[in-house]
N, C-alpha and C. Protein backbone atom coordinates (compact mmCIF):
# COMPACT_ATOMS: atom_id res chain seq x y z
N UNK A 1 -31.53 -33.54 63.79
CA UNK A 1 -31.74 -34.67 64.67
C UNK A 1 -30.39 -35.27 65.04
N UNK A 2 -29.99 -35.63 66.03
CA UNK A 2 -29.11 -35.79 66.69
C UNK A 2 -28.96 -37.39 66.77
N UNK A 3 -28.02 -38.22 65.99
CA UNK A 3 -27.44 -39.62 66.68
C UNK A 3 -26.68 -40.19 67.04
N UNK A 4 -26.86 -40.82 67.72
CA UNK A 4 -25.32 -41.43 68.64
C UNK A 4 -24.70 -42.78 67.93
N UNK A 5 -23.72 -43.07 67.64
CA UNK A 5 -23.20 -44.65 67.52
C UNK A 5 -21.94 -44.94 68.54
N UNK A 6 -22.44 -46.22 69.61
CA UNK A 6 -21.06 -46.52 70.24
C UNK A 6 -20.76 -47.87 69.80
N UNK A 7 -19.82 -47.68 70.43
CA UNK A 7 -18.87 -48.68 69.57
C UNK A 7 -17.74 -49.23 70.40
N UNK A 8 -17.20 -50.34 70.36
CA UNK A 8 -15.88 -50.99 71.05
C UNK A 8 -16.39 -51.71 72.28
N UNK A 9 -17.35 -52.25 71.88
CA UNK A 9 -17.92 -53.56 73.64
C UNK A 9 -17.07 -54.49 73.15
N UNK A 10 -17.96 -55.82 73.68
CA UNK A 10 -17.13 -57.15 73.49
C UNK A 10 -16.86 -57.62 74.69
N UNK A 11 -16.45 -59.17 74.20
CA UNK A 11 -16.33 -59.84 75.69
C UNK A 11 -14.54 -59.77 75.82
N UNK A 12 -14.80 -59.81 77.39
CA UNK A 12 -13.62 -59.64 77.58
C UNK A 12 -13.36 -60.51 79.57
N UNK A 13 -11.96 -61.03 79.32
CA UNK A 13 -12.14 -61.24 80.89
C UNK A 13 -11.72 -60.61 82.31
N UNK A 14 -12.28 -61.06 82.93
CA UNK A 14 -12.07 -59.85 84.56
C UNK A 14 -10.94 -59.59 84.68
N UNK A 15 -10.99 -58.23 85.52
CA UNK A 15 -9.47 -57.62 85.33
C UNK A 15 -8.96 -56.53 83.58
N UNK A 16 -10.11 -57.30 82.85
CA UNK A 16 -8.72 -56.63 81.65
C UNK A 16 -9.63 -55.36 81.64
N UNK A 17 -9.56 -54.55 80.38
CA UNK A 17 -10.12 -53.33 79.67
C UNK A 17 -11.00 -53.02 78.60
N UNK A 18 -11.58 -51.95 78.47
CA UNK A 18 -12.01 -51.92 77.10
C UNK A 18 -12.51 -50.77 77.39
N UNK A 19 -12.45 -49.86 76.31
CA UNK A 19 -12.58 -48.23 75.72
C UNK A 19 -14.04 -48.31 75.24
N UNK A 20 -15.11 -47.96 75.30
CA UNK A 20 -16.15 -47.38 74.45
C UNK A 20 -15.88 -46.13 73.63
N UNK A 21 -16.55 -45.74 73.08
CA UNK A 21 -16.85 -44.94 72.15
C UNK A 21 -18.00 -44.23 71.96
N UNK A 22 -18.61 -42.96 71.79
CA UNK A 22 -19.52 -42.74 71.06
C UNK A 22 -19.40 -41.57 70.35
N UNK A 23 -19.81 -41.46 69.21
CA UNK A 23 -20.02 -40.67 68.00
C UNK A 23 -21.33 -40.34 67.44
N UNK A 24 -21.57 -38.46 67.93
CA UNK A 24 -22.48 -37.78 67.36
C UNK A 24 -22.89 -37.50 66.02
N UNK A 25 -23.85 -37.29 65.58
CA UNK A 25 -23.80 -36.27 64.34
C UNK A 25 -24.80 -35.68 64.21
N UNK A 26 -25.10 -34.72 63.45
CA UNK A 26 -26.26 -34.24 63.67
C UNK A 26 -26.34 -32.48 64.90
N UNK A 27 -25.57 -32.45 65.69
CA UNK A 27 -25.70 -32.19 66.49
C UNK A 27 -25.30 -30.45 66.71
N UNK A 28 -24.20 -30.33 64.80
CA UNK A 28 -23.71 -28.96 64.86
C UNK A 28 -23.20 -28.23 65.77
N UNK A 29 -22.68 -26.98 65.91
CA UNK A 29 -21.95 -26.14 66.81
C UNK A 29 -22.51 -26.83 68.49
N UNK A 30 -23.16 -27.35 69.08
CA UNK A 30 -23.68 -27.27 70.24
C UNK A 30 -23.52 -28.32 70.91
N UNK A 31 -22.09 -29.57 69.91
CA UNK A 31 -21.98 -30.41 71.29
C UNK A 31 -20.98 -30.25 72.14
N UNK A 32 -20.29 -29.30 71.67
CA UNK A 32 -19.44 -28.47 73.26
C UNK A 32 -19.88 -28.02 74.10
N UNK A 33 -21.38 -27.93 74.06
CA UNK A 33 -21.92 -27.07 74.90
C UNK A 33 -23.45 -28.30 75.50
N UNK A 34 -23.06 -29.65 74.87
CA UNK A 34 -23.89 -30.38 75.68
C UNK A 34 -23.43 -31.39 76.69
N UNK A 35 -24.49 -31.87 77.54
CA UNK A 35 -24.03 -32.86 78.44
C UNK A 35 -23.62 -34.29 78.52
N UNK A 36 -22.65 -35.01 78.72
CA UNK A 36 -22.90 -36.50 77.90
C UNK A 36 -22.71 -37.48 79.18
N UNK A 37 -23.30 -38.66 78.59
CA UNK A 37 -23.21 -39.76 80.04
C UNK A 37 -23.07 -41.25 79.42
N UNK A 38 -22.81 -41.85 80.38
CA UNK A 38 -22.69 -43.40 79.73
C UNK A 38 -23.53 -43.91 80.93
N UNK A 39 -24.31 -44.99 80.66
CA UNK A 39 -25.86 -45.53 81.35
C UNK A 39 -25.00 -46.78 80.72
N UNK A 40 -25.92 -47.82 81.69
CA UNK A 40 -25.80 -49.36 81.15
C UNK A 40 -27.20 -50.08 82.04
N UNK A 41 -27.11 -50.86 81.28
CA UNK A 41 -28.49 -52.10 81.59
C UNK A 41 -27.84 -53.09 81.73
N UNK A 42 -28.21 -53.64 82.76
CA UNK A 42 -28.53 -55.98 82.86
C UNK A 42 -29.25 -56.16 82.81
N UNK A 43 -29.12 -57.35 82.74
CA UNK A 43 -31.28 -58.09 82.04
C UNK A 43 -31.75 -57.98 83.43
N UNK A 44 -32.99 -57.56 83.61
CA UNK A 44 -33.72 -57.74 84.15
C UNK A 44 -33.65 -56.49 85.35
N UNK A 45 -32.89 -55.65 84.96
CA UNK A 45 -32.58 -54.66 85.59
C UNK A 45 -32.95 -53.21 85.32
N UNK A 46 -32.54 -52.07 86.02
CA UNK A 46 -33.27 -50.62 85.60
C UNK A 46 -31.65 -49.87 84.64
N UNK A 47 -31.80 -49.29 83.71
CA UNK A 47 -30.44 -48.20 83.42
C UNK A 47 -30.50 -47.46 84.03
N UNK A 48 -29.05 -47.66 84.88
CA UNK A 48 -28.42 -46.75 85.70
C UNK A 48 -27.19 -45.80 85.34
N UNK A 49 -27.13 -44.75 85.76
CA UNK A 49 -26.07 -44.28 84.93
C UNK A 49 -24.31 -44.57 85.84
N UNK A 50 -24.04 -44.67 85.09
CA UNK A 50 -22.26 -44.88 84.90
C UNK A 50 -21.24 -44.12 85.23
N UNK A 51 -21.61 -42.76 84.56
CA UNK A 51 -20.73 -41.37 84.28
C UNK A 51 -20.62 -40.09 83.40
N UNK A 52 -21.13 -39.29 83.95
CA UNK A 52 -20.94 -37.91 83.68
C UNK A 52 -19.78 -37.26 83.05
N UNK A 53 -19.82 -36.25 82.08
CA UNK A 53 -19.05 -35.10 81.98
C UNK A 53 -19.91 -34.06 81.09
N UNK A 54 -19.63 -33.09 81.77
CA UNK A 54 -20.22 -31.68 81.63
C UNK A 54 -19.68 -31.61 80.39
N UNK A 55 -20.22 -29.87 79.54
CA UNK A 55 -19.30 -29.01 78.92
C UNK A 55 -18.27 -28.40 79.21
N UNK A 56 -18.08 -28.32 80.84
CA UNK A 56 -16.80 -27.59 81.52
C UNK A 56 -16.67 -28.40 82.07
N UNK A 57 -15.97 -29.79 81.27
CA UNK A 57 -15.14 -30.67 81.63
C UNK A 57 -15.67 -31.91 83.06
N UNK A 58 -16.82 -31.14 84.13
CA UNK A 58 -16.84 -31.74 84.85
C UNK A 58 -17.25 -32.60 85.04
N UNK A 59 -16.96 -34.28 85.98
CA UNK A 59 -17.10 -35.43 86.10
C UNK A 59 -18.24 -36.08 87.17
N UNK A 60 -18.48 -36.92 86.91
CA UNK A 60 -19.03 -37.76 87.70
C UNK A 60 -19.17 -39.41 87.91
N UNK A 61 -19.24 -40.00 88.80
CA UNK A 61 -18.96 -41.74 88.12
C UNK A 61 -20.07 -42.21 89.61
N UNK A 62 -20.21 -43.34 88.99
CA UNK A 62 -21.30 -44.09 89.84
C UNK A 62 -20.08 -45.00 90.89
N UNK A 63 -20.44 -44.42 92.18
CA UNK A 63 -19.50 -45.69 93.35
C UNK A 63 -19.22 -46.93 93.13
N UNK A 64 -19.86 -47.33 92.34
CA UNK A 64 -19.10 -48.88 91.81
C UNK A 64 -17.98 -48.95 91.02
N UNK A 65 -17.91 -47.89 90.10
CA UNK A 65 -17.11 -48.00 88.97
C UNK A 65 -15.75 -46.79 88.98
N UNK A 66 -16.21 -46.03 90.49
CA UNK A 66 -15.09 -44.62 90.96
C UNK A 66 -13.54 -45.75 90.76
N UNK A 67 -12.64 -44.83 90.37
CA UNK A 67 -11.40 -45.48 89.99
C UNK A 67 -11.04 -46.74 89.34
N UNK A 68 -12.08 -46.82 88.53
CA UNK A 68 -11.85 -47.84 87.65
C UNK A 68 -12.32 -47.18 86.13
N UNK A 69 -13.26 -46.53 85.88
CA UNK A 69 -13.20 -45.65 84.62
C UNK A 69 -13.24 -44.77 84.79
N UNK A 70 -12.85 -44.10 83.28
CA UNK A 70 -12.72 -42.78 83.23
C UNK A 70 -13.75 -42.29 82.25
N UNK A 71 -14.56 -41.25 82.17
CA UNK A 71 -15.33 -40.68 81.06
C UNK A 71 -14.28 -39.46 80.21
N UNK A 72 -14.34 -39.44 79.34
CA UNK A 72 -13.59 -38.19 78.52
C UNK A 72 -14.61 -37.69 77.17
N UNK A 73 -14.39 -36.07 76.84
CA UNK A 73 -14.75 -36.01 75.44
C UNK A 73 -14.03 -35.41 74.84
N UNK A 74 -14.03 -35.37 73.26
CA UNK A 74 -13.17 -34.92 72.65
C UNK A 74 -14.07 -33.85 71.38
N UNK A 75 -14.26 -32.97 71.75
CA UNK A 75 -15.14 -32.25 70.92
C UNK A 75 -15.58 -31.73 69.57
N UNK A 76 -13.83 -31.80 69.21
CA UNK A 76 -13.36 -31.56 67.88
C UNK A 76 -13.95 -33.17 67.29
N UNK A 77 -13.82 -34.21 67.13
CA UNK A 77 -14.53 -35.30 66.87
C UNK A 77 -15.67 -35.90 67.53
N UNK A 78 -16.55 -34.60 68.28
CA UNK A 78 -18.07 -35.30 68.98
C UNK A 78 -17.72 -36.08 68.89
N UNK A 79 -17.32 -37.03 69.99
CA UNK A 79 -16.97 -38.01 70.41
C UNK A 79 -17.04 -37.84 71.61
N UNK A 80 -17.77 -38.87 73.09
CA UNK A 80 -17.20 -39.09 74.21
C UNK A 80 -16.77 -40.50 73.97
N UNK A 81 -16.18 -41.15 75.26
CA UNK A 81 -15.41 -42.30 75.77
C UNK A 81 -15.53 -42.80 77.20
N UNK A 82 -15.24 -43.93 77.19
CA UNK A 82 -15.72 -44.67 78.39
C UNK A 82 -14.16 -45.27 78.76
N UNK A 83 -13.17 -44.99 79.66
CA UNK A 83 -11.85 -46.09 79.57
C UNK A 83 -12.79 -47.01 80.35
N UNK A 84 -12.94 -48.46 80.31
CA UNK A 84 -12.71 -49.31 81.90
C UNK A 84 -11.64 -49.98 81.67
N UNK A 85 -11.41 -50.23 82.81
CA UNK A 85 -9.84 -50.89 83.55
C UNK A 85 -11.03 -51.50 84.82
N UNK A 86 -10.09 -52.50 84.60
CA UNK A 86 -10.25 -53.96 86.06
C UNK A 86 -11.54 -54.27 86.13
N UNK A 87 -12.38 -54.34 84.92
CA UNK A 87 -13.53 -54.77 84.93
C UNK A 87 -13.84 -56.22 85.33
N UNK A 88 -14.96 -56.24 85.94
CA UNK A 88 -15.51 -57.20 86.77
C UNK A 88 -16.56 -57.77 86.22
N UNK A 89 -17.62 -59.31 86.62
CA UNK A 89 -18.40 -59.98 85.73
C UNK A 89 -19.54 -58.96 86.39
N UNK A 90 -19.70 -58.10 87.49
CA UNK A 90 -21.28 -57.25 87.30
C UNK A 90 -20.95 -56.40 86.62
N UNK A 91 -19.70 -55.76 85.36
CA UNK A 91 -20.07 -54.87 85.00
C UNK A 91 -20.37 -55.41 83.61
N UNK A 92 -20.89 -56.34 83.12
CA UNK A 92 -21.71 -56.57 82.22
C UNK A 92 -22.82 -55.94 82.20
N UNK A 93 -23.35 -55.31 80.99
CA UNK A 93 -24.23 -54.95 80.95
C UNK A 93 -24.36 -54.43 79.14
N UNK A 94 -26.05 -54.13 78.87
CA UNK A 94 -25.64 -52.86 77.57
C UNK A 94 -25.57 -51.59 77.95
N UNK A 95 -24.29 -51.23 77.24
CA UNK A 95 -23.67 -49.66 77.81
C UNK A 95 -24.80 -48.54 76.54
N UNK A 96 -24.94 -47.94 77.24
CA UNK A 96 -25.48 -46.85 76.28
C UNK A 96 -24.75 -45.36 76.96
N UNK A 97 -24.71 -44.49 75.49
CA UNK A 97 -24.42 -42.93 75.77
C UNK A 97 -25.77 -42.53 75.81
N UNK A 98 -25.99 -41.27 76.17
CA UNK A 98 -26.87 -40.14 76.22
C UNK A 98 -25.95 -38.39 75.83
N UNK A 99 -27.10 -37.74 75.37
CA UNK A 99 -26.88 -36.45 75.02
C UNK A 99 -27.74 -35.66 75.13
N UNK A 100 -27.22 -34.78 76.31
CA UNK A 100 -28.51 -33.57 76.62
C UNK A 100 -28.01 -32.65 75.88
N UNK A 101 -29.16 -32.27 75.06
CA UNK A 101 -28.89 -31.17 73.88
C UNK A 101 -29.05 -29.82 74.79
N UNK A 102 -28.01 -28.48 73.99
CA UNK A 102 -28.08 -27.29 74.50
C UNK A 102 -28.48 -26.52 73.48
N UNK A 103 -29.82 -25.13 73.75
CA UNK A 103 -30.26 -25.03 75.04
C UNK A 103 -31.65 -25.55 75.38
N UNK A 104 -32.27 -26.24 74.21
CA UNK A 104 -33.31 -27.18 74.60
C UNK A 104 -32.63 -28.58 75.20
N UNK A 105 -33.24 -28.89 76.69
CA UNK A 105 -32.42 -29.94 77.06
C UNK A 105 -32.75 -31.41 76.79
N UNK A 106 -32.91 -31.38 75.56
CA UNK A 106 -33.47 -32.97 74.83
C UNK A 106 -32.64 -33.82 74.89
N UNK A 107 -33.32 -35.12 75.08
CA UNK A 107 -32.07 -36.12 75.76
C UNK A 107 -32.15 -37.04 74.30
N UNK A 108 -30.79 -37.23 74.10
CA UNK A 108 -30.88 -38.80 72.84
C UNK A 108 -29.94 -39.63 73.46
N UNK A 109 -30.52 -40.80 72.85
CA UNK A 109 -29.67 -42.01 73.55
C UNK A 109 -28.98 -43.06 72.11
N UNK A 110 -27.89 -43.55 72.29
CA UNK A 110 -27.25 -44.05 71.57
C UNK A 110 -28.15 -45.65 71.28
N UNK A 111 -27.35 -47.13 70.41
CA UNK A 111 -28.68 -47.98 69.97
C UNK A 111 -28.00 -48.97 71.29
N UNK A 112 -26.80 -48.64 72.15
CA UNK A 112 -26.09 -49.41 73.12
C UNK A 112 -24.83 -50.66 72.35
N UNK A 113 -24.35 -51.03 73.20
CA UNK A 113 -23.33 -51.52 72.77
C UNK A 113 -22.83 -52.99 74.37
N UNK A 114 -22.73 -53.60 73.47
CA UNK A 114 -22.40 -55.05 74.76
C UNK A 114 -21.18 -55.08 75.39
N UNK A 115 -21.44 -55.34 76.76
CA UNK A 115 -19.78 -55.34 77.15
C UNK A 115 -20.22 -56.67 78.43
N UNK A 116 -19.71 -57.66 78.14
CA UNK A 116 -19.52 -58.93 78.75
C UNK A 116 -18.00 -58.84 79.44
N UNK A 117 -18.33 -59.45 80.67
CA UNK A 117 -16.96 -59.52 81.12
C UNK A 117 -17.26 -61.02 82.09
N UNK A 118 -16.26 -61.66 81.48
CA UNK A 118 -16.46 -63.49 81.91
C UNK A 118 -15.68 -63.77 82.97
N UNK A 119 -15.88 -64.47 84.07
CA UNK A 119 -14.90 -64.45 85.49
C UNK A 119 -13.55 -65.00 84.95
């Protein structure tokens, strides 16, 4: 069984930064070979996703947030990452990871993590 913990929200104010985190386990030889994403929620809102990266490295980011984060993973420590830079008060939200398992494509989701950003 596969779980996620992220880690490193917090409030912070517009303009500055903050790194997420998330950390697998469970997951054995096959999270090089799975898909990972970062999703976030606001109250009263739907989770939308954030940002992509493949197993072969490749990216994706939601038009709000293009050139302002970066997604990365680091495989040797199942671990992905979230950079943001020049965060803004809509990107509050709870951030959650996801993990599409390979080659059954079962999705797990991390327990989320807060990221406030105050004008």
């Amino acid at each position: 069984q596969v779980q996620l913990v992220e880690s490193g929200g917090g409030l912070v104010q517009a303009g500055g930064s903050l790194r997420l985190s998330c950390a697998a386990s469970g997951s054995g030889s096959t999270f090089r070979l799975s898909a990972l994403g970062w999703y976030r929620q606001a109250p009263g809102r739907q989770r939308d996703v954030v940002a992509t990266i493949s197993s072969s490295l490749r990216t994706n980011y939601a038009d709000s947030v293009k050139g302002r984060f970066t997604i990365s993973r680091d495989n040797a420590k199942k671990t992905v990452y979230l950079q943001m830079n020049s965060l803004k008060p809509e990107d509050t939200a709870v951030y959650y990871c996801k993990l599409t398992d390979w080659p059954t494509p079962n999705d797990y989701w991390g327990q989320g993590t807060q990221v406030t950003v105050s004008p």
